[in-house]
PDB file of N, CA and C in Angstrom:
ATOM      1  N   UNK A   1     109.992  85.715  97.250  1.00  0.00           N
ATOM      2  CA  UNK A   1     109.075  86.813  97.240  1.00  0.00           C
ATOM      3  C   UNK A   1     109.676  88.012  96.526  1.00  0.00           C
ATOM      4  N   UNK A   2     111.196  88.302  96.683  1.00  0.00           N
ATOM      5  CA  UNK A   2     111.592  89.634  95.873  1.00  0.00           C
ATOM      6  C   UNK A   2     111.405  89.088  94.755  1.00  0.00           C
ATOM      7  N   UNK A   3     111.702  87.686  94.035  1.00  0.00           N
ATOM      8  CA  UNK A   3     111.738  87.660  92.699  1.00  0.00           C
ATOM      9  C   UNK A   3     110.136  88.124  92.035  1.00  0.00           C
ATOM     10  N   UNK A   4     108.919  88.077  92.624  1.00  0.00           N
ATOM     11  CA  UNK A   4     107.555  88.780  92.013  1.00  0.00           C
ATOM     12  C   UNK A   4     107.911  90.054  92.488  1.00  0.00           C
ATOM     13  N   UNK A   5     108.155  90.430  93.206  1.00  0.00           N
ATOM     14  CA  UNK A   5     108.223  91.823  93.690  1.00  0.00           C
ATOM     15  C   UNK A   5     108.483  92.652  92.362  1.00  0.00           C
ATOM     16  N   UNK A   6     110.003  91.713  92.294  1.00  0.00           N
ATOM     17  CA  UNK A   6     110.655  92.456  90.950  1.00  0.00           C
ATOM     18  C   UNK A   6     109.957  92.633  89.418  1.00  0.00           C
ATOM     19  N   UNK A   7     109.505  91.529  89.636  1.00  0.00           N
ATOM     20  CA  UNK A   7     108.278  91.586  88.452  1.00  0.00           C
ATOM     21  C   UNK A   7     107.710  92.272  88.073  1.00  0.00           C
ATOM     22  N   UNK A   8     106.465  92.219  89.457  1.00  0.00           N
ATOM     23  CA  UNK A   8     105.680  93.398  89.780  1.00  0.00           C
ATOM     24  C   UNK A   8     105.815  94.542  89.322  1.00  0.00           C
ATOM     25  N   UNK A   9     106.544  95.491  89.707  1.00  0.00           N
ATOM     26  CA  UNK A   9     107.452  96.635  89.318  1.00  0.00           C
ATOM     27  C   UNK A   9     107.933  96.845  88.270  1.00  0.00           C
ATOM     28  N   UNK A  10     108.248  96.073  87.777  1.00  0.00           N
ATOM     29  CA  UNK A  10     108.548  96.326  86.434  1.00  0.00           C
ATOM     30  C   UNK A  10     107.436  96.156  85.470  1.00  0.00           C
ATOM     31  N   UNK A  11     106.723  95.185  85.635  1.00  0.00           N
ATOM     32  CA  UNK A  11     105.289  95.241  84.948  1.00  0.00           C
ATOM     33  C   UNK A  11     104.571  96.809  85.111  1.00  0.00           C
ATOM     34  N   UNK A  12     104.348  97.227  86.147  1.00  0.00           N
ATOM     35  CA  UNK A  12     103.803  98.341  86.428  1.00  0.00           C
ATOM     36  C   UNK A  12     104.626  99.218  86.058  1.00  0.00           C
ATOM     37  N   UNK A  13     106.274  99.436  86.073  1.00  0.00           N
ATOM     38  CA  UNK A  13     106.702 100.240  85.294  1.00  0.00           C
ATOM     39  C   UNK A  13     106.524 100.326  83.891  1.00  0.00           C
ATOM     40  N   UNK A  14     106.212  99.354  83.495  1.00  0.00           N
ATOM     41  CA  UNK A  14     106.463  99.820  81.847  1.00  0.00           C
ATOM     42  C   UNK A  14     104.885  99.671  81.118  1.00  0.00           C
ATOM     43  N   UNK A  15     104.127  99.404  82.386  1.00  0.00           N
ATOM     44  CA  UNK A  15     102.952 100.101  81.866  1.00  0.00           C
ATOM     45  C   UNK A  15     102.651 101.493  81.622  1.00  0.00           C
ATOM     46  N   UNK A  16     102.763 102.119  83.073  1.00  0.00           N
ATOM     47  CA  UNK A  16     103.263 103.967  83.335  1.00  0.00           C
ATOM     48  C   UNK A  16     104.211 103.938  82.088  1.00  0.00           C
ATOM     49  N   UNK A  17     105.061 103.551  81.762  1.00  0.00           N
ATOM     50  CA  UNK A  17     106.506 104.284  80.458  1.00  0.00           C
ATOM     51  C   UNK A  17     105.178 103.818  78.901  1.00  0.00           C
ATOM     52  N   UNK A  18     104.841 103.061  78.833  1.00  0.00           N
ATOM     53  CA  UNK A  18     104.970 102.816  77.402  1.00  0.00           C
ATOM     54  C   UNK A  18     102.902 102.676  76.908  1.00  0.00           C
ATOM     55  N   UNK A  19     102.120 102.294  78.060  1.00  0.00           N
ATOM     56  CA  UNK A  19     100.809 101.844  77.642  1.00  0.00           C
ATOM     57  C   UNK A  19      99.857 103.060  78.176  1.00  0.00           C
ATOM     58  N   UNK A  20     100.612 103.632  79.205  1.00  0.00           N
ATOM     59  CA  UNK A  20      99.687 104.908  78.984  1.00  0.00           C
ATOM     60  C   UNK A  20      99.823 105.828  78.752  1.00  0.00           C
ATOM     61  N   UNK A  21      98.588 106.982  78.059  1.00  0.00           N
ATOM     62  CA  UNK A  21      98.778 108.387  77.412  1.00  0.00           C
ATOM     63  C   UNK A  21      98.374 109.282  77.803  1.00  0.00           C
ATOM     64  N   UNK A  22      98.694 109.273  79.534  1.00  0.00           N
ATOM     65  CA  UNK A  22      97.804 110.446  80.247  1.00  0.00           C
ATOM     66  C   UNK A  22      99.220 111.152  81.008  1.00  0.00           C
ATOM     67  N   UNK A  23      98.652 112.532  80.682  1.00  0.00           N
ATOM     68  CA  UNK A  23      99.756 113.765  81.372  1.00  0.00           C
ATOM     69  C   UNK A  23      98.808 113.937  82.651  1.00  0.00           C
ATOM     70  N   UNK A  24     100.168 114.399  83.680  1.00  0.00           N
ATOM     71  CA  UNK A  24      99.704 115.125  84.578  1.00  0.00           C
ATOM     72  C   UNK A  24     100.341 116.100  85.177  1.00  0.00           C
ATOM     73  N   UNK A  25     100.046 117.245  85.175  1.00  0.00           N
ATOM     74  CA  UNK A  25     101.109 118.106  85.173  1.00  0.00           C
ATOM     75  C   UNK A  25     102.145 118.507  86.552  1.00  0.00           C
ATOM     76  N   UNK A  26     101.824 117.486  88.185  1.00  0.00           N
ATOM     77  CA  UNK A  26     102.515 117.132  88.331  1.00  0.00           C
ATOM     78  C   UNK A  26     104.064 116.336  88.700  1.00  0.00           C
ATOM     79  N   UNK A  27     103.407 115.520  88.080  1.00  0.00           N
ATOM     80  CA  UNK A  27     104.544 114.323  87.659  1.00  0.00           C
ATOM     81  C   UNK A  27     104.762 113.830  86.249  1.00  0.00           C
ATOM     82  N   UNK A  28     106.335 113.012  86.518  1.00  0.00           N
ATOM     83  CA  UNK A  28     105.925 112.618  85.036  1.00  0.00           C
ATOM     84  C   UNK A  28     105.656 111.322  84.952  1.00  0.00           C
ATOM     85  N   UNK A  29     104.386 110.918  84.098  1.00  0.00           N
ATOM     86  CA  UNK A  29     104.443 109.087  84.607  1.00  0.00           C
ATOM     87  C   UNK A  29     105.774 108.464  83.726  1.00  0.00           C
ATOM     88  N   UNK A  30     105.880 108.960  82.659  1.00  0.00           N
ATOM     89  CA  UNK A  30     106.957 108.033  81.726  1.00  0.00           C
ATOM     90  C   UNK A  30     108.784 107.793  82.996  1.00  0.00           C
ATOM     91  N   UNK A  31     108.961 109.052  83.467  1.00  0.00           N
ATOM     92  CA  UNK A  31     110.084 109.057  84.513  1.00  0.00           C
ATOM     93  C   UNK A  31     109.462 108.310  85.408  1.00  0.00           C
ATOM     94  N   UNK A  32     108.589 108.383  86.062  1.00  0.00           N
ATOM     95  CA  UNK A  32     108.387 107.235  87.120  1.00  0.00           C
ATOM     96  C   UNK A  32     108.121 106.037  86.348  1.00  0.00           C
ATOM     97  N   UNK A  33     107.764 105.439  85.285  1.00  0.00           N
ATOM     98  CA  UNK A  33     107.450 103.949  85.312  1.00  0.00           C
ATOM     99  C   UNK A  33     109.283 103.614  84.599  1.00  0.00           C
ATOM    100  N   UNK A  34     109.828 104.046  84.263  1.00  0.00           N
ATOM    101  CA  UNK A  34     111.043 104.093  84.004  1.00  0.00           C
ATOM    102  C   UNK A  34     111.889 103.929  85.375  1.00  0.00           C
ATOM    103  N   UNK A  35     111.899 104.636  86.107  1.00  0.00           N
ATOM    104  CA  UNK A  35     112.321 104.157  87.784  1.00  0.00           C
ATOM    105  C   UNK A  35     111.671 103.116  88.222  1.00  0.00           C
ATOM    106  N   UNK A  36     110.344 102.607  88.027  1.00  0.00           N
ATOM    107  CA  UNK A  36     110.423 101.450  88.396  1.00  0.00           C
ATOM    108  C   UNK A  36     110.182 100.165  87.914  1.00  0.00           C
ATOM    109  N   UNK A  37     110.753 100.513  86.213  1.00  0.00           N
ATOM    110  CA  UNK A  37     111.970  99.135  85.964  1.00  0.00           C
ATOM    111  C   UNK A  37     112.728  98.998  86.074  1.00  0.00           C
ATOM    112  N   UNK A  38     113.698  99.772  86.360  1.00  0.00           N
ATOM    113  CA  UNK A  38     114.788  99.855  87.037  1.00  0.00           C
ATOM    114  C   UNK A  38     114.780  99.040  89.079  1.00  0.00           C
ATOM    115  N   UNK A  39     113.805  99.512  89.310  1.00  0.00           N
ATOM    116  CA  UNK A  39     113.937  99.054  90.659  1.00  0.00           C
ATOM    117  C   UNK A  39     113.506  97.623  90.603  1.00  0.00           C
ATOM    118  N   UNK A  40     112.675  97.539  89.498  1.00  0.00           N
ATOM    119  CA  UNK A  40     112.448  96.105  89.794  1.00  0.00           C
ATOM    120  C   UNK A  40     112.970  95.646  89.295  1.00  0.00           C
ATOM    121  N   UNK A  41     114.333  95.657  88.037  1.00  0.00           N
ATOM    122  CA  UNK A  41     114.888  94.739  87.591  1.00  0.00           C
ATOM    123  C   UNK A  41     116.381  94.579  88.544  1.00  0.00           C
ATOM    124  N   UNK A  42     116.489  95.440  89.409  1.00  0.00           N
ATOM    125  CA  UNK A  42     117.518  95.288  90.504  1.00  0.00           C
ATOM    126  C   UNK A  42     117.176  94.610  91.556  1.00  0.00           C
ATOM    127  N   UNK A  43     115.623  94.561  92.156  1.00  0.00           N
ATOM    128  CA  UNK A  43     115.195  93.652  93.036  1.00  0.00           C
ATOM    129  C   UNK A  43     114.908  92.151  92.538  1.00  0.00           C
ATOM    130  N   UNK A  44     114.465  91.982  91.119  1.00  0.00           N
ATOM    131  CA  UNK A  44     114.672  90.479  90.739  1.00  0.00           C
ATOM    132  C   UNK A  44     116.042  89.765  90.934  1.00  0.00           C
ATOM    133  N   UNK A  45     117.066  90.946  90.091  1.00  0.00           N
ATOM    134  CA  UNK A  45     118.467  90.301  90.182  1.00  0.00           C
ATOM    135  C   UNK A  45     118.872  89.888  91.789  1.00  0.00           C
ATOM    136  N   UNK A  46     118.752  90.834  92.868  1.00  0.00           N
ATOM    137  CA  UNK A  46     119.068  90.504  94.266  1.00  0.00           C
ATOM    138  C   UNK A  46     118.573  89.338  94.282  1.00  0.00           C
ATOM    139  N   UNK A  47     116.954  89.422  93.967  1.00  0.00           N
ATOM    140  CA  UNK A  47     116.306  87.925  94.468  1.00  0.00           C
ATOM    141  C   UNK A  47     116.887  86.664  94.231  1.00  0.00           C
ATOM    142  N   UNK A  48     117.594  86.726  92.901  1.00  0.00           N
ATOM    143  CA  UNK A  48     117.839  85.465  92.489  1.00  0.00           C
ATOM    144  C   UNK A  48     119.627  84.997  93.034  1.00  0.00           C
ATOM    145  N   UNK A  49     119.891  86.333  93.019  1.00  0.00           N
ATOM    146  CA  UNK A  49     121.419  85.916  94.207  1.00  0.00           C
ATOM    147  C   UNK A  49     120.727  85.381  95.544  1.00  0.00           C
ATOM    148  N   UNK A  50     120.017  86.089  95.761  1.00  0.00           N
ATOM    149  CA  UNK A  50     119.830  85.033  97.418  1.00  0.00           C
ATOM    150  C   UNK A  50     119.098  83.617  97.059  1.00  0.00           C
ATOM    151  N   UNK A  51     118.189  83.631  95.853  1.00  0.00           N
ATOM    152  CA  UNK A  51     118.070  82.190  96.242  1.00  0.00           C
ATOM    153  C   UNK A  51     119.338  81.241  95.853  1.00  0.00           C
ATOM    154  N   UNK A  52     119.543  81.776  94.976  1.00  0.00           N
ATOM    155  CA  UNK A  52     121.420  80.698  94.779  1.00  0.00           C
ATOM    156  C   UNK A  52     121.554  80.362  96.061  1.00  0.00           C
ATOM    157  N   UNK A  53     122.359  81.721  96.957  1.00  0.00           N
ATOM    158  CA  UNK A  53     122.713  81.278  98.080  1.00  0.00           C
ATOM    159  C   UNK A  53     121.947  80.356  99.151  1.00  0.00           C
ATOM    160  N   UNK A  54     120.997  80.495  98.540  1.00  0.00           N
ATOM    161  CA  UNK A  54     119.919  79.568  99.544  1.00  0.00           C
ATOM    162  C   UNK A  54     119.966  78.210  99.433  1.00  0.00           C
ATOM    163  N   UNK A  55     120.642  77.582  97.906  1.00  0.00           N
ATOM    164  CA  UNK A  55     120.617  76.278  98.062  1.00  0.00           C
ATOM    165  C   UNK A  55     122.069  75.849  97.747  1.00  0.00           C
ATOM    166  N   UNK A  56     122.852  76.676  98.663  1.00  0.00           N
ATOM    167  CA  UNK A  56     124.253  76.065  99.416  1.00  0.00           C
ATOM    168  C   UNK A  56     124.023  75.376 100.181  1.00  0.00           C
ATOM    169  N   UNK A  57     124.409  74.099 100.833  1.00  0.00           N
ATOM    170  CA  UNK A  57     124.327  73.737 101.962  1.00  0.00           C
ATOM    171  C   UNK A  57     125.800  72.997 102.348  1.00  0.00           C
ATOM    172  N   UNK A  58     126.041  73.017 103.785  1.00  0.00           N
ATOM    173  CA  UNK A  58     127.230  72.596 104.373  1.00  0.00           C
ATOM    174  C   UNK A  58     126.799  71.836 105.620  1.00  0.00           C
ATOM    175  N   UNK A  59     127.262  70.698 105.519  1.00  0.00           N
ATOM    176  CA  UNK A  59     127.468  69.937 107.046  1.00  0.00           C
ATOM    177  C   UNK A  59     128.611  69.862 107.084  1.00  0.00           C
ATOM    178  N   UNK A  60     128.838  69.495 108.568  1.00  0.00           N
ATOM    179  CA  UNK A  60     129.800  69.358 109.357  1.00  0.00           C
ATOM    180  C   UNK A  60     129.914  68.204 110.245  1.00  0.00           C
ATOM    181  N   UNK A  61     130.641  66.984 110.210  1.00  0.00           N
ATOM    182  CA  UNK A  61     130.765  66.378 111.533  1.00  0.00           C
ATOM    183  C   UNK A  61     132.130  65.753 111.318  1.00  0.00           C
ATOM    184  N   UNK A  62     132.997  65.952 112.716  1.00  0.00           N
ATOM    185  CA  UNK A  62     134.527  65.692 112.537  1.00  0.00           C
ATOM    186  C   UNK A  62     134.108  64.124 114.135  1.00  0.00           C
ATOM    187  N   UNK A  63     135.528  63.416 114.296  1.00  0.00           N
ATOM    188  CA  UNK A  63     135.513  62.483 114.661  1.00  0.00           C
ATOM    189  C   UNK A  63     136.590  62.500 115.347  1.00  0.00           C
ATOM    190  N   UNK A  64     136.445  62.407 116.942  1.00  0.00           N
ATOM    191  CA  UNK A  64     137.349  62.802 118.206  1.00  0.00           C
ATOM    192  C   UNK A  64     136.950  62.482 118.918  1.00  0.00           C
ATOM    193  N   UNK A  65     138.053  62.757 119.985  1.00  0.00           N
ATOM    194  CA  UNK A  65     137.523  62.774 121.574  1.00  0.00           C
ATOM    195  C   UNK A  65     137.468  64.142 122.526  1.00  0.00           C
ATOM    196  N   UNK A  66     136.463  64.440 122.727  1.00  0.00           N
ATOM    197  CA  UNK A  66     136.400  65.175 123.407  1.00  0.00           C
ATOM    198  C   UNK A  66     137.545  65.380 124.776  1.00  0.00           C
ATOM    199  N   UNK A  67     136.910  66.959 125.496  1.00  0.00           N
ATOM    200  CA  UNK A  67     137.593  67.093 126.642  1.00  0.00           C
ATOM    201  C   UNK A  67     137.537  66.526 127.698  1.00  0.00           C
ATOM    202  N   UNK A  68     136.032  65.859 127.724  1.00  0.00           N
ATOM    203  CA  UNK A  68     135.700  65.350 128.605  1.00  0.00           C
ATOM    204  C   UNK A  68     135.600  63.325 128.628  1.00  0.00           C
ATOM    205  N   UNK A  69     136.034  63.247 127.389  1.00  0.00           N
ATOM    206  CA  UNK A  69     136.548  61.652 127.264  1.00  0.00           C
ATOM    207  C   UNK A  69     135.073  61.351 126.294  1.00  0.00           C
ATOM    208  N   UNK A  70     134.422  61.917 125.927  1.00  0.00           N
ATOM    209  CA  UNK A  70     132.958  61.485 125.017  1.00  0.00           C
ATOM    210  C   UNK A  70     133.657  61.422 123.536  1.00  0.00           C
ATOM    211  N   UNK A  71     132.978  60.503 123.021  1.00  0.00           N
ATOM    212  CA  UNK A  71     133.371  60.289 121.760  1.00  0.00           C
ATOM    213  C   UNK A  71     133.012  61.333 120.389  1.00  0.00           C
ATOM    214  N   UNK A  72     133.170  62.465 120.063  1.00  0.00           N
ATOM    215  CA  UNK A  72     132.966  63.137 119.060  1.00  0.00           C
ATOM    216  C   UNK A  72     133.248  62.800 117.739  1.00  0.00           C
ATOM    217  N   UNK A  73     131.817  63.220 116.651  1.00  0.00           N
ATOM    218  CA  UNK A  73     132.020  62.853 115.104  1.00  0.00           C
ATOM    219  C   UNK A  73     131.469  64.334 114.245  1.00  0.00           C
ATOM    220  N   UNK A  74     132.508  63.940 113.489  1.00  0.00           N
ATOM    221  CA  UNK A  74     132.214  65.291 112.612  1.00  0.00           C
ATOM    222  C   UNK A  74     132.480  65.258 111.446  1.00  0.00           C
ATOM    223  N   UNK A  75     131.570  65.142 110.268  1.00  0.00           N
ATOM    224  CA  UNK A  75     131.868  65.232 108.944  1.00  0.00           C
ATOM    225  C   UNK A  75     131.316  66.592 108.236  1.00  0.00           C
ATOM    226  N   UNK A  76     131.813  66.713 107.135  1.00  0.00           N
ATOM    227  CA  UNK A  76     131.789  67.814 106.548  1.00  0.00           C
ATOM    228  C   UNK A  76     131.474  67.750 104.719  1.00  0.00           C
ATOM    229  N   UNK A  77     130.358  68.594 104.741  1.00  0.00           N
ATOM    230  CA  UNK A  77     129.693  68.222 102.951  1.00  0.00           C
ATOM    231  C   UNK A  77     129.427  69.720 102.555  1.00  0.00           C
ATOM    232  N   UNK A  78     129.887  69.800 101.586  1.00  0.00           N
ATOM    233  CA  UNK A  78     129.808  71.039 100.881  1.00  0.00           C
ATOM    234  C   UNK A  78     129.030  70.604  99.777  1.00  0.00           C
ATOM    235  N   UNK A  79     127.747  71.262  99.253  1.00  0.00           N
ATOM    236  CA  UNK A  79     126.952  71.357  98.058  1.00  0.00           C
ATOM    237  C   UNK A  79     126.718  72.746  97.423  1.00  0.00           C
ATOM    238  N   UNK A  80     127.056  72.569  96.041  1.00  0.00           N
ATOM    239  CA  UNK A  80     126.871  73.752  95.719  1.00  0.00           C
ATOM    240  C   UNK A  80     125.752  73.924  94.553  1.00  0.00           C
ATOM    241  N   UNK A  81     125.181  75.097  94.376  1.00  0.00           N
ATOM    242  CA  UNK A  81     123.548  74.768  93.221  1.00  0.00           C
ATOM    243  C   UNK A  81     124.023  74.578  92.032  1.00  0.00           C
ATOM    244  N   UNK A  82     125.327  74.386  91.523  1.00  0.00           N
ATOM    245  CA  UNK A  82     125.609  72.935  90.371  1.00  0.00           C
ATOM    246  C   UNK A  82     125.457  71.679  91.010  1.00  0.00           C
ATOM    247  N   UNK A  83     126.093  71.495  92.001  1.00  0.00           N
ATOM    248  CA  UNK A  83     126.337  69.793  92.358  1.00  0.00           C
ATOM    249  C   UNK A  83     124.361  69.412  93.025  1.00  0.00           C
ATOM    250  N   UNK A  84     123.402  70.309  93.213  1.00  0.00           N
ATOM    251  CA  UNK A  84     122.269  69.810  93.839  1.00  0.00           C
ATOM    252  C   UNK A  84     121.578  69.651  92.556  1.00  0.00           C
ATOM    253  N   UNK A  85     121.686  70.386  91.591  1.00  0.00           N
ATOM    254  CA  UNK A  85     120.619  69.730  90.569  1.00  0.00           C
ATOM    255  C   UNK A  85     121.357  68.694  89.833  1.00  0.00           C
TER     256      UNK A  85
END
């Protein structure tokens, strides 16, 4: 979802900076659609660090005996978003 967000925002920023020709005296639209390509090209970038992180995955199962005499297993898999695609 941040990665449209980021979009978003930036689409709409650089409409305000560059497609429209209306003053208002005041604000300025060109400074605001300029802030928010900026915000949205910082909220795409976040987005796409978290989905990286999103397709880490780790198991775990190791292979013992418990404290209580039960048989415990445990292995362990590390994937990383080179090794999944």
């Amino acid at each position: 979802m941040s990665i449209g967000s980021g979009i978003f925002l930036f689409v709409v920023g650089a409409i305000l900076a560059f497609a429209l020709q209306l003053e208002v005296a005041w604000i300025d639209l060109n400074l605001v659609g300029y802030l928010l390509m900026a915000a949205g090209a910082v909220i795409f970038v976040i987005g796409l660090v978290l989905a990286a992180r999103k397709r880490q995955s780790t198991t775990t199962v190791r292979s013992g005996v418990g404290a209580n005499g039960e048989a415990v297993t445990e292995r362990r898999t590390t994937a990383t978003p080179d090794e999944i695609l």
